[in-house]
Protein backbone atom coordinates (compact mmCIF):
# COMPACT_ATOMS: atom_id res chain seq x y z
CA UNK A 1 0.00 0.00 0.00
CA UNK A 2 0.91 3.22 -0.62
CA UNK A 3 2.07 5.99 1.80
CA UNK A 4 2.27 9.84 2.15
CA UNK A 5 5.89 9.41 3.33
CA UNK A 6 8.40 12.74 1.62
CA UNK A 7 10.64 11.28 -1.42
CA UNK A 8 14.13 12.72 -1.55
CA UNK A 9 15.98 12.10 -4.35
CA UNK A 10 19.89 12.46 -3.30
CA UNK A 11 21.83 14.62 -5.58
CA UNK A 12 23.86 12.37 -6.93
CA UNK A 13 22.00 9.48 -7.41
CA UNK A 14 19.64 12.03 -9.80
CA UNK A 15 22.93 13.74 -11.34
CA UNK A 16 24.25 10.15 -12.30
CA UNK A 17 21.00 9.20 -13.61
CA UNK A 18 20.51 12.56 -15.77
CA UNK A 19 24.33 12.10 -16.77
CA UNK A 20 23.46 8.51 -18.28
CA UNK A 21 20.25 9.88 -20.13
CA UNK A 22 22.10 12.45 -21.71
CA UNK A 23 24.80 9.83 -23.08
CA UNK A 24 21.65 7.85 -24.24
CA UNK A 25 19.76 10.91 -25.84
CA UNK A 26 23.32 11.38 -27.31
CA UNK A 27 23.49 15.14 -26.53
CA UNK A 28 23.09 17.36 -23.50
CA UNK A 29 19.10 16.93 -23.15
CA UNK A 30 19.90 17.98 -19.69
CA UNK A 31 22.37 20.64 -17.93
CA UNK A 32 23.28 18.70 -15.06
CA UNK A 33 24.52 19.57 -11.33
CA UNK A 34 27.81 22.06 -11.49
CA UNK A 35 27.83 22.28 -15.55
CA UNK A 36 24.59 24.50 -14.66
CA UNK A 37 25.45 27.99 -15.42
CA UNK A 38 24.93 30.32 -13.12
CA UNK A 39 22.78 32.51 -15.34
CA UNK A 40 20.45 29.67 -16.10
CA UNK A 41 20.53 28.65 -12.23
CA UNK A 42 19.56 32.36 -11.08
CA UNK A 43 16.57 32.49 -13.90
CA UNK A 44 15.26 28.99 -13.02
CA UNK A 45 15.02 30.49 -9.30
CA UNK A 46 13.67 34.08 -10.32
CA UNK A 47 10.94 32.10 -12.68
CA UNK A 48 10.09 29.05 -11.51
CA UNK A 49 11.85 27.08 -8.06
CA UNK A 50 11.82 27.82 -5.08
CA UNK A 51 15.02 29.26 -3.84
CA UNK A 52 15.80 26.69 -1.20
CA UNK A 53 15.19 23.60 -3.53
CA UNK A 54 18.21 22.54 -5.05
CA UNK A 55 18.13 21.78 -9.03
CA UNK A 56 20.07 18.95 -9.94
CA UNK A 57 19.20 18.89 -13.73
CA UNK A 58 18.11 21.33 -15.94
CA UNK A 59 15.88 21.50 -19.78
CA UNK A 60 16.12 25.17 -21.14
CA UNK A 61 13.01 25.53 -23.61
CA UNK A 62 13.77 29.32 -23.88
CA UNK A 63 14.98 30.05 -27.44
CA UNK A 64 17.56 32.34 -26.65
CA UNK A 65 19.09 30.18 -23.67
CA UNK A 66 17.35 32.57 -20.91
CA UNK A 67 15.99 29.47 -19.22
CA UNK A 68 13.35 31.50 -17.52
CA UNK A 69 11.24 28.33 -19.18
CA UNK A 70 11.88 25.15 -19.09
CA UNK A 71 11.85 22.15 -16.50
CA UNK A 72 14.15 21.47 -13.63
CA UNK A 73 14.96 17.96 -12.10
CA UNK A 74 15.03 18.87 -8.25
CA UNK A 75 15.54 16.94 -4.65
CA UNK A 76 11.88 17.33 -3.89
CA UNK A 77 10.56 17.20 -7.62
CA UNK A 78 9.95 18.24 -11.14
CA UNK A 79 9.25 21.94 -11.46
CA UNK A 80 8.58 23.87 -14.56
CA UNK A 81 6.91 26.42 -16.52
CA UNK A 82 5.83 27.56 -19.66
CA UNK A 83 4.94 30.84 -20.42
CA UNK A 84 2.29 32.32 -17.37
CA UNK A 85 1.87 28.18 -15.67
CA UNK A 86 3.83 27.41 -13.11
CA UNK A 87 3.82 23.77 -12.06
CA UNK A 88 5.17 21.31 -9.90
CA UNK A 89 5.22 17.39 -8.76
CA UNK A 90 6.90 16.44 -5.84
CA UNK A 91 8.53 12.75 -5.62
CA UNK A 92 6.01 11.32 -3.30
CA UNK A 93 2.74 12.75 -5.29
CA UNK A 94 4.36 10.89 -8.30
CA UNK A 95 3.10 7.23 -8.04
CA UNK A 96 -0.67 9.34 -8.38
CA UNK A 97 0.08 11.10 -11.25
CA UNK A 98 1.25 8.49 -13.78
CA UNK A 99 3.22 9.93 -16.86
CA UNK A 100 2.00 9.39 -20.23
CA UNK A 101 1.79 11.61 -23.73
CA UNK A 102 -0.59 14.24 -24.11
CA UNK A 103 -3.30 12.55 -26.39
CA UNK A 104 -2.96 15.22 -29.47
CA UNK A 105 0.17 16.33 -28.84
CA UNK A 106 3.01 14.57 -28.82
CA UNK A 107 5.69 17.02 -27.46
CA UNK A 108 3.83 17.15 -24.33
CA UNK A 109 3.74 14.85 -21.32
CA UNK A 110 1.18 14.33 -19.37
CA UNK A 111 0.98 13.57 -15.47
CA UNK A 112 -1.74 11.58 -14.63
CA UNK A 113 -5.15 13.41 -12.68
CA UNK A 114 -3.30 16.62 -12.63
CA UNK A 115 -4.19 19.72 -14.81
CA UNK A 116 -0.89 20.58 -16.51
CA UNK A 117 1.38 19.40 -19.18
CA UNK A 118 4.56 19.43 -19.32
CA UNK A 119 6.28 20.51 -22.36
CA UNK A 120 9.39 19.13 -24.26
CA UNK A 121 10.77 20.68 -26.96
CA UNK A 122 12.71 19.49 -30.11
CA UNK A 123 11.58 16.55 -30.51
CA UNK A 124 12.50 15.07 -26.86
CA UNK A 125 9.24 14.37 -25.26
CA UNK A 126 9.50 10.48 -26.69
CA UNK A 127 12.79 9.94 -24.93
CA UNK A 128 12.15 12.07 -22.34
CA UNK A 129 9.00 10.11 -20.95
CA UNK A 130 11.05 7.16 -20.11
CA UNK A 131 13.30 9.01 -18.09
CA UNK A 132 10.03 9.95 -16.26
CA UNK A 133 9.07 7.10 -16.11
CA UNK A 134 11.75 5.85 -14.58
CA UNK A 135 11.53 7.91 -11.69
CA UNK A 136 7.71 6.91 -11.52
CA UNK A 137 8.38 3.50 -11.21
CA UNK A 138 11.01 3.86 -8.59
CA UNK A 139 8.94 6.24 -6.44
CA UNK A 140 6.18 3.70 -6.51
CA UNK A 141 8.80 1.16 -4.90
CA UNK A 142 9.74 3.61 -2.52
CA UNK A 143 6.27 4.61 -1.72
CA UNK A 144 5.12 1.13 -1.24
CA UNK A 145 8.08 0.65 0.67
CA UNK A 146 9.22 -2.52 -1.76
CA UNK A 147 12.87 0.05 -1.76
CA UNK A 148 13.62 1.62 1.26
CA UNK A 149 16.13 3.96 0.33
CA UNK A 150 17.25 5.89 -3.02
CA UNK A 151 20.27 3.16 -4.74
CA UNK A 152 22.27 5.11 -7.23
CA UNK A 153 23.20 1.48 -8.89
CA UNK A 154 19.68 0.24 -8.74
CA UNK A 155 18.63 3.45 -10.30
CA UNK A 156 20.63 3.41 -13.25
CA UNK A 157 19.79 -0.22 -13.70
CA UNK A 158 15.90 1.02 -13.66
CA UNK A 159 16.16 3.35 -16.21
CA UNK A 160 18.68 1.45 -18.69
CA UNK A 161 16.02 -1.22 -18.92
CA UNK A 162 12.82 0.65 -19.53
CA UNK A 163 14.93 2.60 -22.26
CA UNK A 164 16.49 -0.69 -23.80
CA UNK A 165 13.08 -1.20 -25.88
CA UNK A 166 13.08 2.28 -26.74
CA UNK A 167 16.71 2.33 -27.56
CA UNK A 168 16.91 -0.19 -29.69
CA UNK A 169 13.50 0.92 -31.25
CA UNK A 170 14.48 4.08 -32.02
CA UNK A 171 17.71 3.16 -33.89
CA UNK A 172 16.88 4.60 -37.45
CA UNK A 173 18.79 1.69 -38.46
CA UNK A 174 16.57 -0.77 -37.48
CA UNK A 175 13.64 0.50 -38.21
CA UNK A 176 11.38 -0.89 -40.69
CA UNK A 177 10.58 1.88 -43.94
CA UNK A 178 8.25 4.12 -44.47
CA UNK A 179 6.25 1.53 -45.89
CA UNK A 180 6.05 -0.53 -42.90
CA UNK A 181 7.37 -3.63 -44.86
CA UNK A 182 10.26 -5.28 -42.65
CA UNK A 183 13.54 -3.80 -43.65
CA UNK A 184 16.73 -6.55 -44.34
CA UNK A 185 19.12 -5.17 -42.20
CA UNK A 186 21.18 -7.68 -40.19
CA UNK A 187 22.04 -5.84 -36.85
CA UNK A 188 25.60 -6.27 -35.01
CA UNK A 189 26.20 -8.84 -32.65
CA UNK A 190 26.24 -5.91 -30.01
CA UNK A 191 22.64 -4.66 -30.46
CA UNK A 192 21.01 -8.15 -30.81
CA UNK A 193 22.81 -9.32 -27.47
CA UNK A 194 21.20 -6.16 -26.08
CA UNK A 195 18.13 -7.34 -27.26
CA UNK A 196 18.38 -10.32 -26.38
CA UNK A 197 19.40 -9.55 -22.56
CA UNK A 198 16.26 -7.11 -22.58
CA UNK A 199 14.17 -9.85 -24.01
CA UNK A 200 15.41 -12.86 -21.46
CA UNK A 201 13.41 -10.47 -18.86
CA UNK A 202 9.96 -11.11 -20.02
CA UNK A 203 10.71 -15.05 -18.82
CA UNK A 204 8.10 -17.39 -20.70
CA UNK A 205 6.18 -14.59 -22.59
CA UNK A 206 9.21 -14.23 -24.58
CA UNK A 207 8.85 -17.38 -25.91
CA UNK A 208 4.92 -16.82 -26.59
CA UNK A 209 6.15 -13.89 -29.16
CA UNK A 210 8.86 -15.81 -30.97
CA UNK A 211 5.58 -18.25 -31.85
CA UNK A 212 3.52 -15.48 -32.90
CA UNK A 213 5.87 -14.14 -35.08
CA UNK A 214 7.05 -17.22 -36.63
CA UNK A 215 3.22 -18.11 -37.55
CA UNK A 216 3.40 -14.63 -38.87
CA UNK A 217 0.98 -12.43 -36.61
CA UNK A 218 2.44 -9.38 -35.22
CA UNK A 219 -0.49 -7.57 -34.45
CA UNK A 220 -1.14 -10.82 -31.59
CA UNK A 221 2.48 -10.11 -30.96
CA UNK A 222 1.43 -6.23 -30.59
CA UNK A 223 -1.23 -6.87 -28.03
CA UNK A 224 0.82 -9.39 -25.63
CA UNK A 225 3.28 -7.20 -25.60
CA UNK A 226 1.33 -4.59 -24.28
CA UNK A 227 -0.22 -6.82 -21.34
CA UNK A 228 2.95 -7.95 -20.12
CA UNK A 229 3.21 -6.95 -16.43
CA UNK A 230 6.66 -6.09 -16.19
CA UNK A 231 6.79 -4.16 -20.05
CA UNK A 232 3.53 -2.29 -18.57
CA UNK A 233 5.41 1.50 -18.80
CA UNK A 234 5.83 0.77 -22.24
CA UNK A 235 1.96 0.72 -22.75
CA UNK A 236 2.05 3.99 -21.50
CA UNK A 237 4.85 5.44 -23.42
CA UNK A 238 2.62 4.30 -26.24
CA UNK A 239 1.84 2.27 -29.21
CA UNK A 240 5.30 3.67 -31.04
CA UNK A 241 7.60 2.31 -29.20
CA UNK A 242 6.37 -0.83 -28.45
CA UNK A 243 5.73 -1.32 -32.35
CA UNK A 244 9.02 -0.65 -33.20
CA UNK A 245 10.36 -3.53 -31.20
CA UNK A 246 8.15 -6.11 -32.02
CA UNK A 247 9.06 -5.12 -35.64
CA UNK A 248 12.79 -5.23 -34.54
CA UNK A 249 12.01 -8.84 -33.34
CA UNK A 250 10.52 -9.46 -36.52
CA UNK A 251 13.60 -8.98 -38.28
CA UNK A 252 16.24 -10.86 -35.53
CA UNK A 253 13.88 -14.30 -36.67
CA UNK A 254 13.46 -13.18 -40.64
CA UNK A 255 17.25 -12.14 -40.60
CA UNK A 256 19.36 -14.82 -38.13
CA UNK A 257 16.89 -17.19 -38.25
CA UNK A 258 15.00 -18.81 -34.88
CA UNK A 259 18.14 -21.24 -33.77
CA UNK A 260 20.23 -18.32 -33.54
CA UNK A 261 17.43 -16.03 -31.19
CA UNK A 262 16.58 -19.08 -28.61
CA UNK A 263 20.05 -20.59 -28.73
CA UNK A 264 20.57 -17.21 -27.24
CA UNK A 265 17.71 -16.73 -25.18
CA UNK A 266 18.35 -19.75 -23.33
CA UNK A 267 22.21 -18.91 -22.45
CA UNK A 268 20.76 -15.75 -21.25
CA UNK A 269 18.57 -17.31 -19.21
CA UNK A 270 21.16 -19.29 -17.73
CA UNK A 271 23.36 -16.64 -17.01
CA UNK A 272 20.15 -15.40 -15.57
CA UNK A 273 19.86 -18.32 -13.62
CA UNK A 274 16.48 -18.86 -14.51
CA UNK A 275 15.60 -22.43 -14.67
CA UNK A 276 13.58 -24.30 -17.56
CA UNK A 277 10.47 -25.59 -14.73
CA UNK A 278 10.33 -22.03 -13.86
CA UNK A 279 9.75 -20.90 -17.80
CA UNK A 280 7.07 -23.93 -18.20
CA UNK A 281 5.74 -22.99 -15.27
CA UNK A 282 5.03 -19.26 -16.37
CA UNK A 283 3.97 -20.50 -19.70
CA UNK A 284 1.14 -23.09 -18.34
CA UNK A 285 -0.18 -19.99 -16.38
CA UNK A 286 -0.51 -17.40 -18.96
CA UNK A 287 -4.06 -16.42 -19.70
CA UNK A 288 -4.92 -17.87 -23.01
CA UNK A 289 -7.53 -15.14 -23.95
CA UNK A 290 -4.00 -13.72 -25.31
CA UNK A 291 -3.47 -17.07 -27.60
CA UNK A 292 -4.44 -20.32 -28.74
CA UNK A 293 -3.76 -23.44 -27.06
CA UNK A 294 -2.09 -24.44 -30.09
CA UNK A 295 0.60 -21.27 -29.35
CA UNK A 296 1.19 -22.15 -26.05
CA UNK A 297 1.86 -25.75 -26.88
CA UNK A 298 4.17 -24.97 -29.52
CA UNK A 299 6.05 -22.82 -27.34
CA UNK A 300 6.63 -25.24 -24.99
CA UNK A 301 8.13 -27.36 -27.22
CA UNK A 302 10.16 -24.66 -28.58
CA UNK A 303 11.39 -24.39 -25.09
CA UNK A 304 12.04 -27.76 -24.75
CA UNK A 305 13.67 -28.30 -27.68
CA UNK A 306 16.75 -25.19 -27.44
CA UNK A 307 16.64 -26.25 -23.50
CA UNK A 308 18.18 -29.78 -24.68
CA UNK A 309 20.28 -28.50 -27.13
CA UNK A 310 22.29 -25.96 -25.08
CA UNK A 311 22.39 -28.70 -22.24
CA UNK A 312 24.01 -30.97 -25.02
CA UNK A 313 26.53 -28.58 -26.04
CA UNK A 314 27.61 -27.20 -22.71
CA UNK A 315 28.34 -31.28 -21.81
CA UNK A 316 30.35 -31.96 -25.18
């Protein structure tokens, strides 16, 4: 259950977290902490923070760089404004004010039951919700008191895996065209063992969408994807993202072929030390309003079948 207990972010766990969203974004979406200049600081304060609240991060969406706009990453908070609104969130109202996109407007985010957007220039409201989202996820846990403290490490951690779909999904790379028709690019070793460490999460559903997409239905894939408990922020990022990676998926079984996406899934599991009962477990247990009987059986011997064969070539 929830509680009413005050959230304070420590500095540095936030400045480390901005500082690895910024390498992500690939640019400095964020000033951060020290690299703040003092100008910006002292308009932030004039326009929109309070003066005892200290900002660890900071979004200028002034055009001339007065920062008298913008949104600042705080202790306490997220404070911002845009041109007479002033607006705030505090840490611990968070896990009551979800964030999602603005329905018609896609370079605002929205928080949940509360009466302002927040805008996000140039193009950085997509990215820029999973960082939010990040933080709304981990002041649920702290709320609920599943974490009982901030953990820099575990923070990070948080954040790299809600934007691992997104990463990978906004790769222009590995998109598919314009067209929506499945593009032939073979991705690096690198970015499919990414994938692949991002997909080992979702345990036995993971298996579920390798059948759908070999029987060629994505849109199933789509919609499983979305109800899967633990890829739930991604349903509220929105359709996009989550699109984009089952199309990415699309292409790792079209492009390298099945053996070479469960051979891999299974030594990731391993590493994982998840164990094979534990993934038939999961699968018996899935709702099959989501899928056939004939899915589910088919991934279990899919599972069986790459569970054998790694067994067999770790002994020989």
């Amino acid at each position: 259950m929830l509680t009413t207990t005050e959230i304070i972010f420590d500095a540095n766990c936030l400045a480390a977290l901005l500082d690895e969203f910024n390498k992500w974004y690939g640019k400095e979406c964020f000033y951060i902490y020290e690299s703040i200049h003092h100008k910006k600081l002292k308009s932030a304060y004039n326009n929109y923070v309070p003066q005892n609240e200290p900002i660890i991060g900071l979004m200028d969406n002034t055009m001339f760089g007065s920062a008298s706009e913008g949104c600042a990453i705080c202790k306490k908070g997220i404070f911002w404004k845009e041109g007479k609104t002033v607006a705030h969130i505090l840490w611990s109202e968070l896990p009551t004010h979800r964030p999602c996109w603005h329905k018609t407007n896609k370079d605002r985010i929205m928080f949940a039951a509360y009466p302002t957007t927040l805008l996000i220039n140039e193009g950085k409201a997509e990215k820029a919700l999973l960082l939010f989202t990040t933080l709304y996820e981990y002041a649920v846990k702290l709320c609920s008191e599943e974490y009982t403290s901030v953990d820099r490490e575990t923070l990070i951690q948080s954040f790299q895996e809600y934007a691992g779909y997104g990463h990978l999904a906004l790769e222009e790379s590995q998109l598919p065209s314009a067209s929506n028709q499945v593009t032939s690019v073979t991705p690096s070793d690198d970015t499919a063992q990414r994938f692949i460490r991002i997909l080992a999460k979702l345990d036995g559903y993971a298996i579920i969408l390798v059948v759908l997409l070999r029987k060629n239905i994505p849109a199933k894939a789509l919609d499983l994807l979305k109800k899967i408990p633990s890829f739930s922020p991604f349903a509220w990022v929105g359709g996009l993202l989550i699109g984009q990676a089952v199309n990415w998926l699309n292409v790792q079984i079209n492009e390298v072929g099945e053996p070479y996406m469960m051979e891999h899934l299974v030594a990731q599991w391993k590493i994982n030390g998840v164990e094979h009962s534990k993934l038939v477990s999961q699968l018996e247990k899935i709702p099959e309003e989501l899928f056939n009987a004939e899915v589910k059986e088919e991934a279990l011997q899919l599972l069986d079948k790459y569970f054998i064969n790694v067994v067999q070539n770790e002994k020989e």
